[in-house]
C-alpha atoms as a PDB file:
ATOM      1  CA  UNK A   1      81.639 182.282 105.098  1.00  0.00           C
ATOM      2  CA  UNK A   2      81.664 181.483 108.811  1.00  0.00           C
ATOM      3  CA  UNK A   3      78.570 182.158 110.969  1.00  0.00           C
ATOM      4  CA  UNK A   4      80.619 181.672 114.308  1.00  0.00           C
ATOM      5  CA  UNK A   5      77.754 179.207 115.923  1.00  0.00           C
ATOM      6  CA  UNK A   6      75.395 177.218 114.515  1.00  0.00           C
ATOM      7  CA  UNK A   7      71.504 177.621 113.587  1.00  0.00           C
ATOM      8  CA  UNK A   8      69.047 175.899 115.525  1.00  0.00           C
ATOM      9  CA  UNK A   9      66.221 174.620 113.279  1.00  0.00           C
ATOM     10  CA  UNK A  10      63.235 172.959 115.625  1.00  0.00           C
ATOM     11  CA  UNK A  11      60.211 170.915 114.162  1.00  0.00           C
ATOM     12  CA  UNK A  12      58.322 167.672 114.667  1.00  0.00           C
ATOM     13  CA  UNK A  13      57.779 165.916 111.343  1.00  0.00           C
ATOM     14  CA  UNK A  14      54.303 164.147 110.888  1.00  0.00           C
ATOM     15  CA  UNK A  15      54.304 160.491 108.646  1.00  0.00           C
ATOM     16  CA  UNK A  16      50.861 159.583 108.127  1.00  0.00           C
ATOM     17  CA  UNK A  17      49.766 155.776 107.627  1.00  0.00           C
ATOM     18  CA  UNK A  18      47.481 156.806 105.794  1.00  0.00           C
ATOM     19  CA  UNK A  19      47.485 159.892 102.965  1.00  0.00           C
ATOM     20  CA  UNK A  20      43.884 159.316 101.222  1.00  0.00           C
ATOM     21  CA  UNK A  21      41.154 158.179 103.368  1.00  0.00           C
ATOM     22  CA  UNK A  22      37.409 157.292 102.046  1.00  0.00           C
ATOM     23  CA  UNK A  23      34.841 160.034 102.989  1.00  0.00           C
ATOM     24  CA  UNK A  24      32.512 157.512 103.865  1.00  0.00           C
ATOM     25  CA  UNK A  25      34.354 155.099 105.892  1.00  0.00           C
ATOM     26  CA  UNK A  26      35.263 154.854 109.307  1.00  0.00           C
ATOM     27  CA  UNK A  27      35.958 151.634 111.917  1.00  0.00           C
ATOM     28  CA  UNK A  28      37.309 151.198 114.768  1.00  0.00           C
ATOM     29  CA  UNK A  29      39.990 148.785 113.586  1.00  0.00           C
ATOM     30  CA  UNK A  30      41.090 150.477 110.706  1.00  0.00           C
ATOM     31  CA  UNK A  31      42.400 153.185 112.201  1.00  0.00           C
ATOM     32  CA  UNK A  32      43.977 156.539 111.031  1.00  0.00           C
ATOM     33  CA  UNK A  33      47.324 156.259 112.057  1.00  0.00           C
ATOM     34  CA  UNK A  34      51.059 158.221 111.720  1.00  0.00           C
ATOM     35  CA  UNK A  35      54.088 158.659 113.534  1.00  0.00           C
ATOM     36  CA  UNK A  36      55.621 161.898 114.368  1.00  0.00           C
ATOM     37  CA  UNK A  37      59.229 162.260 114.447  1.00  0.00           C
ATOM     38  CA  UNK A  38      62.059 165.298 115.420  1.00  0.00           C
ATOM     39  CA  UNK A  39      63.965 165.477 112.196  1.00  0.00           C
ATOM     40  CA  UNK A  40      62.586 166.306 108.767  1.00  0.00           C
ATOM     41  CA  UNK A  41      64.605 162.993 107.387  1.00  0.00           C
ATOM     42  CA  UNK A  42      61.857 161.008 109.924  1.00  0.00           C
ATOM     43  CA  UNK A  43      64.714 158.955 111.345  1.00  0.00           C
ATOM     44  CA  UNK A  44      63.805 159.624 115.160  1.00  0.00           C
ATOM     45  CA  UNK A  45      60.844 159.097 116.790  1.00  0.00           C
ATOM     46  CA  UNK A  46      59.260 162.035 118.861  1.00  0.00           C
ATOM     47  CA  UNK A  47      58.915 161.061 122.475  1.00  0.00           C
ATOM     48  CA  UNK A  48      55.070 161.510 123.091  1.00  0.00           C
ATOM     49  CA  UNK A  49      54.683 160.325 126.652  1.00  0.00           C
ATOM     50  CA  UNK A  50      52.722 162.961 128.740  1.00  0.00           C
ATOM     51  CA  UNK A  51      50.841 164.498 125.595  1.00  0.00           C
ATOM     52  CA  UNK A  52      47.777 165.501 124.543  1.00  0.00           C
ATOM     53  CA  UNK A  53      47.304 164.698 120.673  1.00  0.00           C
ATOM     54  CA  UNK A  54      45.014 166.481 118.597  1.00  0.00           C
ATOM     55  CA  UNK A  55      44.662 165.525 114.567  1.00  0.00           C
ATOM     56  CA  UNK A  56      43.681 168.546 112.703  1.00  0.00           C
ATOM     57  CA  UNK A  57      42.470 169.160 109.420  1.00  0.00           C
ATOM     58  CA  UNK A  58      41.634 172.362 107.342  1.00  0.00           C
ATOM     59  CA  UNK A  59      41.900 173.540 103.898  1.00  0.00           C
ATOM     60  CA  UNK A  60      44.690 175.629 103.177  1.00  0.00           C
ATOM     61  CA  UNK A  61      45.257 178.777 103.836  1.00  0.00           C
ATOM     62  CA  UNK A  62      42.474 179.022 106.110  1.00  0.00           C
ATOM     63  CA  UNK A  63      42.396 179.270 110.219  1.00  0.00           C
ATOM     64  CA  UNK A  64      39.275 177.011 111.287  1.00  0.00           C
ATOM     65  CA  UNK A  65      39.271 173.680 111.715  1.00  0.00           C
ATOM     66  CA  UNK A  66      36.890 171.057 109.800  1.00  0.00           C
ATOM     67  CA  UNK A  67      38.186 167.924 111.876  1.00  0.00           C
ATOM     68  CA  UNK A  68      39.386 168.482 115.710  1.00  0.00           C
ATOM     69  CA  UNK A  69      39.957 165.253 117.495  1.00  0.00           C
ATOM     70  CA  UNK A  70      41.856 163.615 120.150  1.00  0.00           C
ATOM     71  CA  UNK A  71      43.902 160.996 118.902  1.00  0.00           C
ATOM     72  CA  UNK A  72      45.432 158.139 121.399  1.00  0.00           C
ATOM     73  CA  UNK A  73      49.120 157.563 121.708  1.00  0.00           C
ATOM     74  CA  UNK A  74      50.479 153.734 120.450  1.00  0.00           C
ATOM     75  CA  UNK A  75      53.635 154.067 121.583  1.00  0.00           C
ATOM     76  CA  UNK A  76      55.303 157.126 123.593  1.00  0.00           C
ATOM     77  CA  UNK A  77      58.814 156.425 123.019  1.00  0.00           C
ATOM     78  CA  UNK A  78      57.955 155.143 119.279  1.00  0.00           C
ATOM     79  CA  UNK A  79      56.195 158.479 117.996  1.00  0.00           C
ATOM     80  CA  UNK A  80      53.513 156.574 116.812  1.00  0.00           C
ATOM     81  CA  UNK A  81      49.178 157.570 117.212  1.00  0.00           C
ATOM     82  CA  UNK A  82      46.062 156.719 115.586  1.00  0.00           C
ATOM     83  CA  UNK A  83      42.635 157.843 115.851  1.00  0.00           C
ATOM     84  CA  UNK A  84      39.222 155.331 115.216  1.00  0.00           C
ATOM     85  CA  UNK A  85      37.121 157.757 112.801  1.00  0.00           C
ATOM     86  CA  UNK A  86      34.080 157.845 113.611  1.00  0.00           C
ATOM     87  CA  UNK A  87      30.748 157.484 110.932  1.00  0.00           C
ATOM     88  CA  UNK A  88      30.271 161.298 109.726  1.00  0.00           C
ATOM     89  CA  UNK A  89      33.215 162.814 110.729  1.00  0.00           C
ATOM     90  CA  UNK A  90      35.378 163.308 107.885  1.00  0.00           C
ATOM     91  CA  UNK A  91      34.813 166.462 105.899  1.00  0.00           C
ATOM     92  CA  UNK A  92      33.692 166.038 102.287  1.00  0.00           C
ATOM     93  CA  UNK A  93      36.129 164.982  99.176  1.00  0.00           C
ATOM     94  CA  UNK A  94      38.484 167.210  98.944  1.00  0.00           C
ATOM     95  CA  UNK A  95      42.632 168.292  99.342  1.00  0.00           C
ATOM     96  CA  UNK A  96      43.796 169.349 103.138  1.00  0.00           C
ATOM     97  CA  UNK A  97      46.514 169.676 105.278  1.00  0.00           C
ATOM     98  CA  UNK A  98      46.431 167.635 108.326  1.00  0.00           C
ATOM     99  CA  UNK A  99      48.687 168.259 111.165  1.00  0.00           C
ATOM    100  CA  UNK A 100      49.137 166.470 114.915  1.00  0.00           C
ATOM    101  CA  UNK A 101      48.610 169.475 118.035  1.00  0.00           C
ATOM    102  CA  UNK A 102      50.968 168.242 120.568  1.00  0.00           C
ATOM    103  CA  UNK A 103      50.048 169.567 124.046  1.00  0.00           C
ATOM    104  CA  UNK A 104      51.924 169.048 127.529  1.00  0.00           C
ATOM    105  CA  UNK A 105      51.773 171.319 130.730  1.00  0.00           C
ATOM    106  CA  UNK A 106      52.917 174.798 129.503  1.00  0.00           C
ATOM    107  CA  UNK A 107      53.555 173.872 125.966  1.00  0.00           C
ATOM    108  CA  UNK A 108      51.425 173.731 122.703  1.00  0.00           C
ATOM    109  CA  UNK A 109      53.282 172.764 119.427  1.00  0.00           C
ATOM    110  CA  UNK A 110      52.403 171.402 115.782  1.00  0.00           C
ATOM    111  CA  UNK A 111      53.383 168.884 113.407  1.00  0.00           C
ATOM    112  CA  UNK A 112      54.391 170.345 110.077  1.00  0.00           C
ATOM    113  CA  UNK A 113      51.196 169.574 108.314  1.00  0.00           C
ATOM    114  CA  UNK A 114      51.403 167.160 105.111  1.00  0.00           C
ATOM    115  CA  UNK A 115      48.203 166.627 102.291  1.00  0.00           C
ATOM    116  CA  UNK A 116      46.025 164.823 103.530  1.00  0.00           C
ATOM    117  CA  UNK A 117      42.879 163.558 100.079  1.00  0.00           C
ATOM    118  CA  UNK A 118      39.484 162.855 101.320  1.00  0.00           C
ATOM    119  CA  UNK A 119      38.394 160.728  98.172  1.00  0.00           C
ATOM    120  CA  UNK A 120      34.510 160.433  97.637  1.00  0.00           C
ATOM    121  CA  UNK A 121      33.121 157.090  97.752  1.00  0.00           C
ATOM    122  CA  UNK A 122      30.694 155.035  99.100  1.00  0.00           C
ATOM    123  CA  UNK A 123      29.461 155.441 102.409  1.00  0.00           C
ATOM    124  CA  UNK A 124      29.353 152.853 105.448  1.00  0.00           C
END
């Protein structure tokens, strides 16, 4: 069967360095971290220079946030983030989805979110 044209599929792909993270912990050298990228096979890098990043976390299927925070940009041209967590941020143990808000004059998109385990543990 021939569609005549061709289907447009649009999406920024989030790889986390990072998929389980201590509730406890946080440092500001061992940082959350991820790259974001424009195809779902993550072989190129997102261009990020000019945007806000936010990294958001919430349990699934639900609309309010339970971490909201303003990651820095590594590298623009690379894709590539990380936020320093900071003591008593993280929510408790548990499974969420965690997804990158991209912001830029005019424009608001989000990463496809990926699990994201907050393990219990000891605390800092």
């Amino acid at each position: 069967m021939s569609w005549g044209c061709c289907l447009l599929v649009y999406g920024t792909y989030l790889s986390l360095g990072q998929k389980r993270w201590n509730q406890g912990d946080f440092s500001s050298s061992n940082k959350l971290t991820g790259t974001i990228y424009t195809t779902s096979a993550k072989t190129a890098a997102f261009n990020l220079t000019g945007y806000t990043l936010k990294v958001r976390i919430y349990k699934r299927w639900t609309t309010s946030d339970l971490f909201d925070k303003t990651a820095t940009i590594v590298s623009g041209v690379n894709g590539t983030w990380e936020y320093a967590v900071v003591s008593g941020e993280m929510p408790t143990s548990g499974l969420y989805q965690l997804e990158i808000e991209l912001s830029i004059a005019g424009e608001v998109m989000s990463t496809f979110p990926v699990e994201f385990h907050v393990l219990s543990g000891p605390t800092a």
